[in-house]
Protein backbone atom coordinates (compact mmCIF):
# COMPACT_ATOMS: atom_id res chain seq x y z
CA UNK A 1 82.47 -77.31 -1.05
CA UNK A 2 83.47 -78.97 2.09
CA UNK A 3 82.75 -76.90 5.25
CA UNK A 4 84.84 -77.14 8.76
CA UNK A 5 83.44 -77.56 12.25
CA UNK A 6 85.74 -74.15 13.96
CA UNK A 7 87.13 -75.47 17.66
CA UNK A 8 89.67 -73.46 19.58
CA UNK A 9 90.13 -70.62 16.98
CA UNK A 10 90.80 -72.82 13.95
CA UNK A 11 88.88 -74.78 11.16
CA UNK A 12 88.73 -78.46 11.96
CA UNK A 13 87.67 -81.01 9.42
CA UNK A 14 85.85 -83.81 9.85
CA UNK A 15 85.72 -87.21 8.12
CA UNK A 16 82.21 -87.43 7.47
CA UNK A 17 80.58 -85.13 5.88
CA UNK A 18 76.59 -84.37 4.73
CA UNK A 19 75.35 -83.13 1.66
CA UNK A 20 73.31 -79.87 1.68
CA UNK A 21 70.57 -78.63 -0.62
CA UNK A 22 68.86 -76.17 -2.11
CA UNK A 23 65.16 -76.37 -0.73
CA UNK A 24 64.42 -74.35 -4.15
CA UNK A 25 66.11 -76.07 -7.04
CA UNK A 26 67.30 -79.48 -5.17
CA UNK A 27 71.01 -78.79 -6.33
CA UNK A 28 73.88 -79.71 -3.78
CA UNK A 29 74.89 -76.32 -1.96
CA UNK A 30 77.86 -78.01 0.05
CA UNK A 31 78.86 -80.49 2.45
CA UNK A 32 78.55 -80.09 6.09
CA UNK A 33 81.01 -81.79 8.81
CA UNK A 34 79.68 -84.25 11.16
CA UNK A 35 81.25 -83.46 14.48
CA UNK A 36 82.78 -86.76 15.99
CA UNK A 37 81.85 -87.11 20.68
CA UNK A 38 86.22 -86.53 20.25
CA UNK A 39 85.43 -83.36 18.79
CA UNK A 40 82.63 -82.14 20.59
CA UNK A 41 85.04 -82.85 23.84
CA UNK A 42 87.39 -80.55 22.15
CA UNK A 43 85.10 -78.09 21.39
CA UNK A 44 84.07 -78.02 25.21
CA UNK A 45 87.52 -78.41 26.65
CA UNK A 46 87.94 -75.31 24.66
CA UNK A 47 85.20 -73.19 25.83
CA UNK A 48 85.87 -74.16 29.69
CA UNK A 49 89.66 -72.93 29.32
CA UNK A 50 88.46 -69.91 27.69
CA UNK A 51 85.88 -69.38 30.14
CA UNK A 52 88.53 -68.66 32.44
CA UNK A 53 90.22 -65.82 31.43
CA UNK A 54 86.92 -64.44 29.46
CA UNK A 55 85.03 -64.39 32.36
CA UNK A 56 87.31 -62.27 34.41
CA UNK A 57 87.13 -59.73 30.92
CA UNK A 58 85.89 -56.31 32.41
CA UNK A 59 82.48 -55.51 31.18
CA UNK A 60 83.30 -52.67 29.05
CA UNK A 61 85.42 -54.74 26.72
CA UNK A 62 82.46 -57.33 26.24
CA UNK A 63 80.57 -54.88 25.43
CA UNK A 64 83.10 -53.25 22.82
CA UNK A 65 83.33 -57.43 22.11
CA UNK A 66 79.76 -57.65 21.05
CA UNK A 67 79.39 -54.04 19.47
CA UNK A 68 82.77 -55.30 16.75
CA UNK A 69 80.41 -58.39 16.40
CA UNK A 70 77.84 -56.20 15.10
CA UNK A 71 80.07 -54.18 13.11
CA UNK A 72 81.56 -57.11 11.42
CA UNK A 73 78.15 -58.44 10.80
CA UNK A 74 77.05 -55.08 8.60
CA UNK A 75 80.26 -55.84 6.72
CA UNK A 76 79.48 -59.66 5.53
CA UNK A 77 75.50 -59.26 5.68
CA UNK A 78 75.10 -59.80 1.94
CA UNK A 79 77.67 -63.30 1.79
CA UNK A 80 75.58 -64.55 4.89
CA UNK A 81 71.89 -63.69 3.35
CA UNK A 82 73.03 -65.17 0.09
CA UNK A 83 74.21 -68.04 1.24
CA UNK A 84 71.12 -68.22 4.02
CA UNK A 85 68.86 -67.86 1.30
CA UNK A 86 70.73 -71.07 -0.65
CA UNK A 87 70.29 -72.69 1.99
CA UNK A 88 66.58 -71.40 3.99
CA UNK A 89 65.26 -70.83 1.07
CA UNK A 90 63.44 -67.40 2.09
CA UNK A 91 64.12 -64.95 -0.38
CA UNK A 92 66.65 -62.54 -0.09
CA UNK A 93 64.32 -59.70 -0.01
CA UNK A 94 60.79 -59.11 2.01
CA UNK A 95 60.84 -60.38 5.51
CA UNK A 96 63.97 -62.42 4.45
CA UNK A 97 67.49 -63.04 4.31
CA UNK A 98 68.35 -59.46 4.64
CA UNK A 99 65.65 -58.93 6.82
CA UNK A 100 67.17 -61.70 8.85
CA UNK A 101 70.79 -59.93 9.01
CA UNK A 102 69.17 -56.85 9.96
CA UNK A 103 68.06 -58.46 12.77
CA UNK A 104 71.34 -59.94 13.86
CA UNK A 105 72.74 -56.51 13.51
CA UNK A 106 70.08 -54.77 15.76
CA UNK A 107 69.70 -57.58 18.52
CA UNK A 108 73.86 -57.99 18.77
CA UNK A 109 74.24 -54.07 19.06
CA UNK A 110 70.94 -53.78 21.48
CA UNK A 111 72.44 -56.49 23.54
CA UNK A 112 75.59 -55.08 23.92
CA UNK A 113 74.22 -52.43 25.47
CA UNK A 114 72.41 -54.43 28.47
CA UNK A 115 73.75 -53.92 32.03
CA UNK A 116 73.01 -56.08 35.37
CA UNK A 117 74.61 -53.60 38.14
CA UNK A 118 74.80 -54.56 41.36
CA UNK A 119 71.72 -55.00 43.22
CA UNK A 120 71.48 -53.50 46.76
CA UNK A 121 68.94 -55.38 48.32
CA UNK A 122 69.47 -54.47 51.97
CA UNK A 123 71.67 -51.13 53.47
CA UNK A 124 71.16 -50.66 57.03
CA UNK A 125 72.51 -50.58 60.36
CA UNK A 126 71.89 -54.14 60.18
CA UNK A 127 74.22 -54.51 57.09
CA UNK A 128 74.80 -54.28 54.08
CA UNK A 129 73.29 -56.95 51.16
CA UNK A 130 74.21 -57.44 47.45
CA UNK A 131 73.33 -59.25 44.68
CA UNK A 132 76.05 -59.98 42.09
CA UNK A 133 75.57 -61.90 38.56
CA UNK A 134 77.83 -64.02 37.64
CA UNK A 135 78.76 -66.29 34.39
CA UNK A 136 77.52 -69.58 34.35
CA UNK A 137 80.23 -71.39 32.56
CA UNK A 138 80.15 -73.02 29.08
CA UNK A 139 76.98 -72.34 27.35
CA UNK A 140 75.41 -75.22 24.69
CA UNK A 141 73.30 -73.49 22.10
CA UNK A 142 70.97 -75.72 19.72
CA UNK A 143 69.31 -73.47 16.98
CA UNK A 144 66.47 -74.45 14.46
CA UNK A 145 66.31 -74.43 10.77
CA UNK A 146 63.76 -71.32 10.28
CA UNK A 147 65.80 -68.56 11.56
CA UNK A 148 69.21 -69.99 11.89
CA UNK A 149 71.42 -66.76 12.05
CA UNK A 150 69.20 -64.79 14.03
CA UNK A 151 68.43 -67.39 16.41
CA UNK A 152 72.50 -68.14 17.13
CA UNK A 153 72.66 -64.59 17.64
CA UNK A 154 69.96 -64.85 20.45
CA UNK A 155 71.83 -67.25 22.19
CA UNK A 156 75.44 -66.09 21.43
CA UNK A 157 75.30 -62.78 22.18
CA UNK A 158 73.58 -62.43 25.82
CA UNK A 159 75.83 -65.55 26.41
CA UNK A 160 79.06 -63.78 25.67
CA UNK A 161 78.08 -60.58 26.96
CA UNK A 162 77.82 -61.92 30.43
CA UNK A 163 80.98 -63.55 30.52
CA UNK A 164 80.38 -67.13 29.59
CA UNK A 165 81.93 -69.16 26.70
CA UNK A 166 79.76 -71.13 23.76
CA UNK A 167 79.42 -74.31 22.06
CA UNK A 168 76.97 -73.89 19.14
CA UNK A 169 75.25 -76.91 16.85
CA UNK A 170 73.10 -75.71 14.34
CA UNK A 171 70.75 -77.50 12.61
CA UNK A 172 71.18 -80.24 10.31
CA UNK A 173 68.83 -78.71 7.47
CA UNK A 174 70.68 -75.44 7.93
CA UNK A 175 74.10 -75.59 9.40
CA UNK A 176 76.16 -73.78 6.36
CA UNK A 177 75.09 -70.25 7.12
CA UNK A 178 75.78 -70.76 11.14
CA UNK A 179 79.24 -72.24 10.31
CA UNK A 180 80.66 -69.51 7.87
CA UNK A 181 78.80 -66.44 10.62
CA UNK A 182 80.44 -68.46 13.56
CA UNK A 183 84.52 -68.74 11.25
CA UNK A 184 83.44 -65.04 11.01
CA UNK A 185 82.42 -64.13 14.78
CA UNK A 186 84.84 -66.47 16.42
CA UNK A 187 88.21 -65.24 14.36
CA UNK A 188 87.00 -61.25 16.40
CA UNK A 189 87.22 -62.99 19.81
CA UNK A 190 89.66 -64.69 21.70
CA UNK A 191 90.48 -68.22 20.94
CA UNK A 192 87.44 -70.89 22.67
CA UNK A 193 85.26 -68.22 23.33
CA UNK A 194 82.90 -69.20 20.59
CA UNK A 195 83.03 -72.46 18.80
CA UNK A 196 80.98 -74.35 16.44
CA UNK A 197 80.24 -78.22 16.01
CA UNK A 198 77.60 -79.85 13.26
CA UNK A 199 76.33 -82.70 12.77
CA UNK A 200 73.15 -85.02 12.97
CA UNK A 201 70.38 -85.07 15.66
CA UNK A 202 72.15 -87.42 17.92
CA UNK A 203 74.84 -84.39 18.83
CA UNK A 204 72.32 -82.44 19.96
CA UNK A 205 71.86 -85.06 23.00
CA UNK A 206 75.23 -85.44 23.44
CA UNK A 207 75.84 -81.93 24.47
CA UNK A 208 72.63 -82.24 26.76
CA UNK A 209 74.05 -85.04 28.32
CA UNK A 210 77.85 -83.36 28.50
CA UNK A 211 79.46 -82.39 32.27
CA UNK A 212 81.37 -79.96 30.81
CA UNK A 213 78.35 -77.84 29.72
CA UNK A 214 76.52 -76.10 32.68
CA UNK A 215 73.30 -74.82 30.05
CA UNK A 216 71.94 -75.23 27.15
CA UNK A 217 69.57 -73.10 25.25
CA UNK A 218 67.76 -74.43 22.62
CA UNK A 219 64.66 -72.97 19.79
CA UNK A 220 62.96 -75.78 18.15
CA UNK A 221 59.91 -77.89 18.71
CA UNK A 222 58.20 -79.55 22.03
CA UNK A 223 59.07 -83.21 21.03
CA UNK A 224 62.89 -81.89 20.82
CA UNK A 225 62.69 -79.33 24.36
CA UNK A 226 61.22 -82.74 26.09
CA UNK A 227 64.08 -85.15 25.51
CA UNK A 228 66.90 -82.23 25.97
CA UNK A 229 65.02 -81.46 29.23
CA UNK A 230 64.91 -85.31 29.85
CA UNK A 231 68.67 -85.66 28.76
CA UNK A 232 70.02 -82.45 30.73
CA UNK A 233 68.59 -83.65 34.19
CA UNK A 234 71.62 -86.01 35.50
CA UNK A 235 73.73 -83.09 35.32
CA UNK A 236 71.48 -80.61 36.42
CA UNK A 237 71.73 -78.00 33.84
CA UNK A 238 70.02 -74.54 33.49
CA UNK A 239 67.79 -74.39 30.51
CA UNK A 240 66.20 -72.08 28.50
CA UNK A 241 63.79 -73.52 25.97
CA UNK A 242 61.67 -72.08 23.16
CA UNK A 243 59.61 -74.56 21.83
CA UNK A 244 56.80 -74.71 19.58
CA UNK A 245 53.67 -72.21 19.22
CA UNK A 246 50.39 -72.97 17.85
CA UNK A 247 49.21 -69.07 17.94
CA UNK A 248 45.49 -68.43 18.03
CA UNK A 249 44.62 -64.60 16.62
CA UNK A 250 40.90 -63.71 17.41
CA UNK A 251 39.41 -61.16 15.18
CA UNK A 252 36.30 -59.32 16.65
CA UNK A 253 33.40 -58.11 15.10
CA UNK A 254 34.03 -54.21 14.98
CA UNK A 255 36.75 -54.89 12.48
CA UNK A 256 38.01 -53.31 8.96
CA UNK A 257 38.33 -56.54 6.97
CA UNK A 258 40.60 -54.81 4.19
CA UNK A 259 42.38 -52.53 7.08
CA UNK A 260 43.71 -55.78 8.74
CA UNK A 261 44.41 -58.39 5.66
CA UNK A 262 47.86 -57.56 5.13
CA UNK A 263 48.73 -57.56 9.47
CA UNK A 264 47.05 -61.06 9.49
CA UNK A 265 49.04 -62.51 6.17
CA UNK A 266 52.34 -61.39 7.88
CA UNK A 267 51.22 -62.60 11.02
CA UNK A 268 50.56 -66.22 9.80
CA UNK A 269 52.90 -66.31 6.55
CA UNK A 270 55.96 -64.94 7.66
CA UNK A 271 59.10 -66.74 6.69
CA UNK A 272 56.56 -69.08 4.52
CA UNK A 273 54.85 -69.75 7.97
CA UNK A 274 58.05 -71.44 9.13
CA UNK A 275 57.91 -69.34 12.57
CA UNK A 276 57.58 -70.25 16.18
CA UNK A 277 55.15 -67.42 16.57
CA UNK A 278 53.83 -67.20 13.79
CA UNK A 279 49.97 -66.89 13.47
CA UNK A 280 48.57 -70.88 13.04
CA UNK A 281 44.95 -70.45 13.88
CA UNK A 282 42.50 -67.49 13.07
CA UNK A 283 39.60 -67.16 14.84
CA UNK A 284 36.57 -64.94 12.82
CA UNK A 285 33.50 -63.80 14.15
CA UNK A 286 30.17 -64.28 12.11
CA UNK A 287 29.55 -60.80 11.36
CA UNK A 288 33.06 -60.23 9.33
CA UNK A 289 33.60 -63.33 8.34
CA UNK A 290 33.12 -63.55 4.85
CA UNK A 291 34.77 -60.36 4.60
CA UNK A 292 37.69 -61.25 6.38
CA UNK A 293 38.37 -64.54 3.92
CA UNK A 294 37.94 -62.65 0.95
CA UNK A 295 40.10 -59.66 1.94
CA UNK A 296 42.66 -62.56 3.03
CA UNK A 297 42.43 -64.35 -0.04
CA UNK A 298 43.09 -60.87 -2.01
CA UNK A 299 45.97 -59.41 -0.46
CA UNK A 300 47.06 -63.30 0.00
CA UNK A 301 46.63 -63.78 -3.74
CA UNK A 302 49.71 -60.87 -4.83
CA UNK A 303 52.16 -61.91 -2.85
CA UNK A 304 55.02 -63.78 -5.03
CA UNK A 305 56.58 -67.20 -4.41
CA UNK A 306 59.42 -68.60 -5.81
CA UNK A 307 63.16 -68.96 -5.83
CA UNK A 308 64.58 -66.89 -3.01
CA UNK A 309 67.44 -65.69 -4.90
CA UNK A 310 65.49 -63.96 -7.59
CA UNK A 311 64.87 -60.37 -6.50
CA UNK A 312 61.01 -60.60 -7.16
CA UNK A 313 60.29 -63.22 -4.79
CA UNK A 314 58.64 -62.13 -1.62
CA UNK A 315 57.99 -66.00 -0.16
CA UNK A 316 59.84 -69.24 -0.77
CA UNK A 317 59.41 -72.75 -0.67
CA UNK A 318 59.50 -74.56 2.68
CA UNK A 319 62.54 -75.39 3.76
CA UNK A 320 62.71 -79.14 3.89
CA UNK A 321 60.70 -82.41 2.01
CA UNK A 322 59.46 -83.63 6.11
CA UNK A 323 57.69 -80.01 6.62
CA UNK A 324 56.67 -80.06 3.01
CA UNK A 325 55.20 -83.44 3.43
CA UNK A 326 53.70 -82.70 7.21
CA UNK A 327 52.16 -79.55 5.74
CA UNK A 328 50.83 -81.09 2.74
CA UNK A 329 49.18 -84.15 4.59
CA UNK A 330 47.66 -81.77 7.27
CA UNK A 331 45.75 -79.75 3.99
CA UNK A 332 44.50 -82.66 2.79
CA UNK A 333 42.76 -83.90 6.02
CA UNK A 334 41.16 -80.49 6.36
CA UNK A 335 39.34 -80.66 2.88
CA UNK A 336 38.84 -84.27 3.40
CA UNK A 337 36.99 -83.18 6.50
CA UNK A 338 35.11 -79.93 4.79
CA UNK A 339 37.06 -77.18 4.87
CA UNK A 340 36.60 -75.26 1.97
CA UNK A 341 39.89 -73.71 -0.04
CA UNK A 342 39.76 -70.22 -0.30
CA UNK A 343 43.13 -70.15 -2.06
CA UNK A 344 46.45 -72.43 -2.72
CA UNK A 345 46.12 -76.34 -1.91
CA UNK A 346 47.51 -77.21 -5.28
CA UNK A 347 51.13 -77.81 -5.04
CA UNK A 348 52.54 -78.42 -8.39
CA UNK A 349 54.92 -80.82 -9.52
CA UNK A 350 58.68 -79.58 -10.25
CA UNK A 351 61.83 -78.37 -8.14
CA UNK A 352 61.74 -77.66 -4.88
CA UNK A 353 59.27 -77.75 -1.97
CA UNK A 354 57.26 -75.18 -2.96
CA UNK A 355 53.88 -75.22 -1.20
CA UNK A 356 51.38 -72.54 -2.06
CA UNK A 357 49.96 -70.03 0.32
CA UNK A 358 46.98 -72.08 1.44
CA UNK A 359 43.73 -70.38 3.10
CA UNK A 360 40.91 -72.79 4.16
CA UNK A 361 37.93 -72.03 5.73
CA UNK A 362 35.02 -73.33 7.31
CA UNK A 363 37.67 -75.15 9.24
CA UNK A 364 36.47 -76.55 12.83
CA UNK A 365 38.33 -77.12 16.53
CA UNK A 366 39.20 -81.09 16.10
CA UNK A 367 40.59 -80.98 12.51
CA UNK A 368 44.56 -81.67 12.55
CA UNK A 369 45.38 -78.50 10.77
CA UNK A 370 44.10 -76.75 14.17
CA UNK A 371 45.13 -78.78 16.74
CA UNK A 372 48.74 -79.32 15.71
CA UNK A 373 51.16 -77.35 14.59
CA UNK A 374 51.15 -76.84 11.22
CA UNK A 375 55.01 -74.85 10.59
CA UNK A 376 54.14 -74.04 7.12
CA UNK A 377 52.01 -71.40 4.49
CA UNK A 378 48.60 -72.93 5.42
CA UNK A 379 46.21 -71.06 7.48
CA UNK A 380 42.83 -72.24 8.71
CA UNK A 381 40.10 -69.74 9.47
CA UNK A 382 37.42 -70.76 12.06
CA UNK A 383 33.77 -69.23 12.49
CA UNK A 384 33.19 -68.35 16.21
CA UNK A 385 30.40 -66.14 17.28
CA UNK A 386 30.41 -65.74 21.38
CA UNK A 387 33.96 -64.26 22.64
CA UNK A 388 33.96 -66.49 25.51
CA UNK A 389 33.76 -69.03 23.56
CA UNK A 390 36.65 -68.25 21.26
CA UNK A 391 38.80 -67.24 24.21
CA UNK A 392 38.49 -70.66 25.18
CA UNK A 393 39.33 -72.30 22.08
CA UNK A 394 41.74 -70.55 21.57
CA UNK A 395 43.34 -71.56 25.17
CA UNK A 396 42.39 -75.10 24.47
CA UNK A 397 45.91 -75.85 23.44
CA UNK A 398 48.81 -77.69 24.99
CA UNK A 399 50.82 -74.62 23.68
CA UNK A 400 51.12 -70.88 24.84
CA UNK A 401 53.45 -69.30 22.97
CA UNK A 402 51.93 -65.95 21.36
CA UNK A 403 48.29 -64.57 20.75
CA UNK A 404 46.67 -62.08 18.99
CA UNK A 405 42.94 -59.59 19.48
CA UNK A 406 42.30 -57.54 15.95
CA UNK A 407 39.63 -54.77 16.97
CA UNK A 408 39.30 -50.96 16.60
CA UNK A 409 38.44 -51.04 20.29
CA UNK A 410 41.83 -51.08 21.75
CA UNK A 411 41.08 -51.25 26.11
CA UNK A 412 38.39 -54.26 25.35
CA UNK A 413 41.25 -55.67 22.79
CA UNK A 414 43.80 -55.54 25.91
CA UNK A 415 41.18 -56.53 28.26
CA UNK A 416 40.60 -59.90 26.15
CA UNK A 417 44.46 -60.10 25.38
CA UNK A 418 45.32 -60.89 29.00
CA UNK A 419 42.65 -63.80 29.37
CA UNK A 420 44.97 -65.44 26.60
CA UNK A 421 47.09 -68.27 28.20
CA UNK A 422 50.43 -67.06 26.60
CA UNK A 423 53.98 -65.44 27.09
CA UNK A 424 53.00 -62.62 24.01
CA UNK A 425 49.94 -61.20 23.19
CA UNK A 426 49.70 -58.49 20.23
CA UNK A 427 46.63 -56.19 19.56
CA UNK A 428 45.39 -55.56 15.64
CA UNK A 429 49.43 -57.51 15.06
CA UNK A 430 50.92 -60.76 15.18
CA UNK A 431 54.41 -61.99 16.01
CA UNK A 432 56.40 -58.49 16.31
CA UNK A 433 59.28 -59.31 18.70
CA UNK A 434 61.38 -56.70 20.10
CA UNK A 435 64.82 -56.92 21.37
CA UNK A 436 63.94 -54.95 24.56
CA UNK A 437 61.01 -57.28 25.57
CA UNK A 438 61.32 -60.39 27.08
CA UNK A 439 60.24 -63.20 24.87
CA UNK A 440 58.82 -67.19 26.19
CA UNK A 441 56.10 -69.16 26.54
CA UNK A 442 54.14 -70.65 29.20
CA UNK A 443 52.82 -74.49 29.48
CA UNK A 444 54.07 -76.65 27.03
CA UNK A 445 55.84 -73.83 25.07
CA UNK A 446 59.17 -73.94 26.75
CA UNK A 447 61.11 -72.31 30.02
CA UNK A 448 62.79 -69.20 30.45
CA UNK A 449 62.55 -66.03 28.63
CA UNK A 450 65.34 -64.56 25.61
CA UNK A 451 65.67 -61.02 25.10
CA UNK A 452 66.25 -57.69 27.26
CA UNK A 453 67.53 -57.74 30.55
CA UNK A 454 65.19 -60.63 31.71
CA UNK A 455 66.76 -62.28 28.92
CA UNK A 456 70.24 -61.48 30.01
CA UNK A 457 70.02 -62.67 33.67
CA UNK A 458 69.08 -66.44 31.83
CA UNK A 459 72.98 -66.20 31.33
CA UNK A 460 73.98 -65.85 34.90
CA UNK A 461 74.13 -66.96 38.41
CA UNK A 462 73.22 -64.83 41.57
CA UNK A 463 75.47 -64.59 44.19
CA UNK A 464 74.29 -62.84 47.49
CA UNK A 465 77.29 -61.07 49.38
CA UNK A 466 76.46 -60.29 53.01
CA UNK A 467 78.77 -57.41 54.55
């Protein structure tokens, strides 16, 4: 099946097209257009005259706007996990595809909620002072290949809601999902409002580069948020970035090995791993060590991988052959250099990029597997005995994205959760984002915050009116 790029409130084909498969069985799934510069042009040209009118829309009807969004996302959740799940490859149930809709659904409604009043700042005899927010203009959203539905939905709705218009490129491993949601969105708005172009890395930079786009907000990884930062800078653009995360979790010695397994598996394995914030790097002291791997390696042990489409399946395969390959190699250094497999490592031949859920410990600062990014079902599990000392391994990281303390003592847990150098830090959990809590990282992690009404004000100017 062909799919269509959707400009200006209609389906627009493209010449060239790219095939699409299953990370699970390796069958073609479709064909996804490759958006010509002509067509981006259109697509921008089209947001800018809807920008327009949309932007004078009073703020109760983008509200009602983004609320019939949600709506309409309830009604086609199960087409759009299916079809995410083809695509993704996380299964349809667990923390997957249906998850995933579920968390469209809450984030659009939640969203639409959000206010920015006006701000008195000054009323006096000396005057009166407000601040106003205003749209910024046509918004360029660049979305990643792990959560690709809920992601757009981070950037389209708080977009919309404020007034401006968006241009949306999804990823190339993923786009299928993000084009049928956006036919689906768009065709409940007015024409340009929301409009979707795909095609291959080089589009990305093209719409960094664009004059008609006045910000772009893009999920993905460091290497990516450096050259769209690099790209965006002749024109100036506002950016919002949320790039990569190489989480440390630091489990103290007061701990209930078997009482915290299953929060640190879903802290580190969620979506297969495949998660920004995900947990990539467990710290262990001495004294609970050993019980900590093997209570791991037993809950990690039941949990079932395979085709996301079968009912059964609670994780799937990675989602493409260069993360496969990436997290395969990174394994294989480890236990060249010592660490010892607690579970997984054996990827088996056949269909699909399914890599085991991999725990190795005995793992040390230095190995690859620790000090980059990983993006896959492999955790490594490091020995630590002074806190200090783990604090600052943990730190030691170009990243500082999310963190984690795991300790019945919950004031020294919070106490050593704010010497972590990062945007999110969860006690005795891992990764939990909330829709009402501002979300970013801090050194090489990205810019700006998404979510809540921090989140929001990303979307919009301030204007100062003096009276």
């Amino acid at each position: 099946m062909d799919y269509n790029l959707y400009i200006n409130g209609a389906p627009v084909a493209t010449e060239t097209h790219m095939d699409i498969f299953n990370p699970a069985t390796g069958d073609l799934l479709g064909r996804c257009p490759v958006a010509t510069r002509a067509q981006l042009d259109a697509a921008v040209d089209a947001a800018a005259n809807a920008f327009k009118s949309w932007s004078k829309v009073s703020d109760a009807d983008r509200k009602a706007a983004c609320h019939g969004i949600g709506q309409l996302l309830e009604e086609k959740a199960e087409e759009l996990a299916k079809l995410l799940t083809e695509e993704q490859g996380k299964p349809l149930n667990g923390v997957g595809s249906r998850f995933e809709m579920g968390g469209c659904q809450g984030w659009t409604h939640y969203t639409a909620d959000l206010e920015l009043p006006v701000e008195v700042i000054q009323d006096n005899e000396e005057g009166r002072v407000e601040l106003h927010r205003k749209p910024i203009g046509v918004v360029g959203s660049i979305t990643p290949w792990n959560w690709p539905l809920m992601i757009a939905i981070w950037h389209i709705i708080p977009a919309i809601r404020t007034g401006n218009t968006v241009v949306i490129k999804p990823s190339p491993f993923t786009p299928l999902s993000t084009l049928r949601m956006i036919e689906l969105i768009a065709g409940t708005l007015p024409k340009g409002v929301l409009n979707v172009v795909s095609g291959r890395d080089d589009l990305g930079q093209m719409m960094s580069e664009h004059k008609g786009i006045q910000k772009i907000v893009f999920t993905g990884s460091c290497a990516t948020g450096e050259k769209i930062m690099a790209s965006a800078a002749p024109t100036l653009k506002r950016l919002t970035l949320e790039l990569g995360g190489n989480d440390a979790g630091i489990v103290l010695p007061d701990v209930d090995a078997k009482a915290i397994a299953e929060g640190l598996f879903w802290g580190a394995f969620i979506n297969g791993g495949q998660t920004c914030a995900a947990l990539k790097r467990l710290y262990v002291h001495s004294d609970v060590y050993d019980d900590v791997c093997a209570a791991l390696t037993e809950f990690a042990g039941n949990i079932p991988v395979g085709n996301g489409l079968d009912e059964n399946s609670i994780l799937g395969p990675v989602q493409n052959e260069m993360q496969y390959n990436k997290v395969k190699g990174l394994v294989e250094d480890a236990v060249a250099g010592g660490a010892r497999v607690l579970l997984g490592a054996n990827p088996q031949d056949g269909k699909g990029y399914f890599y085991p859920t991999t725990l190795l410990a005995d793992v040390t600062d230095g190995m690859r597997i620790v000090d980059e990014e990983q993006f896959g079902p492999a955790l490594p599990i490091i020995k630590y005995d002074d806190i200090d000392d783990a604090i600052a391994r943990a730190n030691a990281s170009d990243n500082g994205l999310g963190g984690s303390i795991w300790s019945n003592d919950i004031e020294q847990a919070k106490a050593l959760a704010s010497r972590l150098e990062c945007g999110s830090a969860w006690i005795n959990k891992h990764g939990m984002i909330q829709p009402n809590v501002p979300f970013g990282g801090v050194k090489g992690s990205g810019i700006g915050v998404e979510f809540g009404v921090d989140g929001l004000k990303e979307y919009t100017t301030i204007q100062a009116i003096f009276a």
